[in-house]
Protein backbone atom coordinates (compact mmCIF):
# COMPACT_ATOMS: atom_id res chain seq x y z
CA UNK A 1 0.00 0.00 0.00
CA UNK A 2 0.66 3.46 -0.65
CA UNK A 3 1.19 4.97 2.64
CA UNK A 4 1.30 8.71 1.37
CA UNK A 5 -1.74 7.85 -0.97
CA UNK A 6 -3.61 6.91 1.76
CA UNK A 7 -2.96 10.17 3.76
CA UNK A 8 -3.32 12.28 1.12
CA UNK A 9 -6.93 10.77 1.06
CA UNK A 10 -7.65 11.30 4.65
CA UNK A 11 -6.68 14.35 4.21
CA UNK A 12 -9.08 15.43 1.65
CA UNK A 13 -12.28 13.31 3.25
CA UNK A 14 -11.43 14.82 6.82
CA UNK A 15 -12.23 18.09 4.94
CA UNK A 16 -15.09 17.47 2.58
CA UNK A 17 -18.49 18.07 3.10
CA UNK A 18 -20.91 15.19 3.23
CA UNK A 19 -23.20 14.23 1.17
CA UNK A 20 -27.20 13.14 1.93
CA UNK A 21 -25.84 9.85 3.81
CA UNK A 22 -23.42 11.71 6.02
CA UNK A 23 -20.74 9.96 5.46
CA UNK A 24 -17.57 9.44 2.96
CA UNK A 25 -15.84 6.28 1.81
CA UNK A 26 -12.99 5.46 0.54
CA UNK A 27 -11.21 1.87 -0.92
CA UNK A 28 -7.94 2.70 -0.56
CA UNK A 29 -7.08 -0.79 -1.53
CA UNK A 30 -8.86 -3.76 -3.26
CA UNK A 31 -7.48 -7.22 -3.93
CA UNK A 32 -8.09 -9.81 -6.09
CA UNK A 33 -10.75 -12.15 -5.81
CA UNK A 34 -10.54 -15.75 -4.29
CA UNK A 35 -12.34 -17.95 -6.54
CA UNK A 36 -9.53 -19.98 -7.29
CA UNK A 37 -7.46 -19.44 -4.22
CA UNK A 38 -6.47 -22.92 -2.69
CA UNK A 39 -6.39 -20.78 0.73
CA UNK A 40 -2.80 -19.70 0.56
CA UNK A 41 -3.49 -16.48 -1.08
CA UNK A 42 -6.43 -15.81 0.96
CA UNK A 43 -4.88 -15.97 4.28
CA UNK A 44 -1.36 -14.13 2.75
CA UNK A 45 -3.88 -11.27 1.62
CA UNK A 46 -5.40 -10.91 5.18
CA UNK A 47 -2.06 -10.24 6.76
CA UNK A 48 -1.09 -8.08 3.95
CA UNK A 49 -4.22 -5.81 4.36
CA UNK A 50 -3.62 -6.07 7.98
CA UNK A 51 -0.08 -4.90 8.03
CA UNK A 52 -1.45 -2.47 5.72
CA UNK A 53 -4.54 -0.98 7.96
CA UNK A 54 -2.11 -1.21 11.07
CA UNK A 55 0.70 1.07 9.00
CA UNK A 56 -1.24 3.79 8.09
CA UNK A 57 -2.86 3.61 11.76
CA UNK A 58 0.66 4.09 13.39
CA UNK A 59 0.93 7.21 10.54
CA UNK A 60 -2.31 8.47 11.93
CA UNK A 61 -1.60 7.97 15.55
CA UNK A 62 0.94 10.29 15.26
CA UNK A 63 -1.51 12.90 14.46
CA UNK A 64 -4.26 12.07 16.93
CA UNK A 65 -3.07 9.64 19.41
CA UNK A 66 -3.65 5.84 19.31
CA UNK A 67 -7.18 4.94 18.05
CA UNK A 68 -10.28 3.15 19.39
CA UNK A 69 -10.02 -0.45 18.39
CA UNK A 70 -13.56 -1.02 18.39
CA UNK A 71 -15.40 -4.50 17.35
CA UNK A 72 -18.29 -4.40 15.03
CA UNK A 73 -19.49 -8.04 16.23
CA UNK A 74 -22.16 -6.70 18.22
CA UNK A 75 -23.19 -3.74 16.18
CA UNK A 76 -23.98 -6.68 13.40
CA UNK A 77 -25.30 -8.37 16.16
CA UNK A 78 -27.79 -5.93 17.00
CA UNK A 79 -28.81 -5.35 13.50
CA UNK A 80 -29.71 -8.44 12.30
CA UNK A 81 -32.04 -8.68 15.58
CA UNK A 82 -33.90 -5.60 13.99
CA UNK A 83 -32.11 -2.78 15.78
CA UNK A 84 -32.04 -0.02 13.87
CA UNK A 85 -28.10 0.78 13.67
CA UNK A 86 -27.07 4.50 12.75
CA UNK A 87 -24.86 4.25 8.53
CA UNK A 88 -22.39 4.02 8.01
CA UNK A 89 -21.82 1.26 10.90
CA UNK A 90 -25.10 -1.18 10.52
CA UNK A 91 -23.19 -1.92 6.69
CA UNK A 92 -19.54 -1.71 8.35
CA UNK A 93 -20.42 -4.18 10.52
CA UNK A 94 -21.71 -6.45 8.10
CA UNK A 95 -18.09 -6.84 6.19
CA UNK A 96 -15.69 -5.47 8.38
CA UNK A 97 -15.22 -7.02 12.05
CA UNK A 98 -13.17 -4.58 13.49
CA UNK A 99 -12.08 -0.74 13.15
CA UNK A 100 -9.22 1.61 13.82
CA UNK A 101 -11.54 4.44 14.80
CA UNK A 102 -10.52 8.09 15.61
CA UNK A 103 -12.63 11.29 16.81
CA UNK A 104 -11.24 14.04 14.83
CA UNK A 105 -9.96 16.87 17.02
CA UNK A 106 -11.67 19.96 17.58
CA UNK A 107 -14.36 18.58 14.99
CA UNK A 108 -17.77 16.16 15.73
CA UNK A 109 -15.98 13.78 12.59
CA UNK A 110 -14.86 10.21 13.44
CA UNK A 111 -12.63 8.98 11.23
CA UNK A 112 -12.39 4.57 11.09
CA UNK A 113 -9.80 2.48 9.31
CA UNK A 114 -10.58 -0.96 8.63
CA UNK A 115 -10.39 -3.94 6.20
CA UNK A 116 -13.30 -5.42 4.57
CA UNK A 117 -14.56 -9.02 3.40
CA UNK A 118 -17.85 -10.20 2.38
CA UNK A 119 -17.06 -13.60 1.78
CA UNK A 120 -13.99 -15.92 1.26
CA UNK A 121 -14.27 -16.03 -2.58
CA UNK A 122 -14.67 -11.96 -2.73
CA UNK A 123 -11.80 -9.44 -2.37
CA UNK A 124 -10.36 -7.90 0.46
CA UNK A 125 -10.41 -4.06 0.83
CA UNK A 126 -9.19 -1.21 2.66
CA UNK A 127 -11.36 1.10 4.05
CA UNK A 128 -11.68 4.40 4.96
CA UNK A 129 -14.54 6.12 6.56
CA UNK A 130 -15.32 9.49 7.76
CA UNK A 131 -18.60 10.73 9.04
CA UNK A 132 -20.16 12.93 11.92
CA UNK A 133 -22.65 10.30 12.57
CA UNK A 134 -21.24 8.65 16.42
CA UNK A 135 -20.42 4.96 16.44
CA UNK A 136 -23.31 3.07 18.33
């Protein structure tokens, strides 16, 4: 990954409005798909987008401190049992367990970092998110 990319986009989300849905998005990265994969690639991507997520969250710590690791389990959880869950997190949680998150200083915007994958056969991606809407 391209860790100056990857600022360079937080930088311009942390300072765009937002549309309707109150929130941005990002892919800062997107694999290839699995359909083929014997399960070595698969679990060598993970890491890599892991490494990847925790690189550019030690670049952003340095700006705003270490973030919120914050599980989406129950926030999916909660959904599926007909809760209604605040976007952008009632999706997040749905392909994306876990999340770097951040409160943006001196702003209400959260910024979360996190790695997304909707099934084993479907492509890993990095994730950025920045909205004013408060994790549940």
């Amino acid at each position: 990954m391209d860790i100056a990319r990857g600022l360079a986009t937080v930088d311009q989300l942390c300072v765009r409005e937002f549309p309707e849905e109150g929130y941005l998005v990002a892919e800062l990265q997107t694999s290839r798909d699995f359909y083929e994969d014997d399960g070595t690639g698969w679990e060598e991507t993970e890491d890599q987008y892991d490494a990847d997520r925790d690189g550019l969250s030690e670049r952003l710590a340095d700006r705003w401190g270490a973030p919120h690791l914050v599980s989406l389990a129950s926030t999916l959880e909660s959904s599926v049992n007909g809760e209604d869950i605040p976007e952008p997190w009632a999706s997040l949680s749905a392909h994306v367990p876990d999340l770097h998150l951040w409160r943006l200083p001196g702003t209400a915007r959260w910024i979360a970092l996190g790695v997304s994958q909707w099934d084993r056969e479907l492509p890993f991606q990095l994730l950025l998110v920045v909205t004013e809407i408060a994790p549940p």
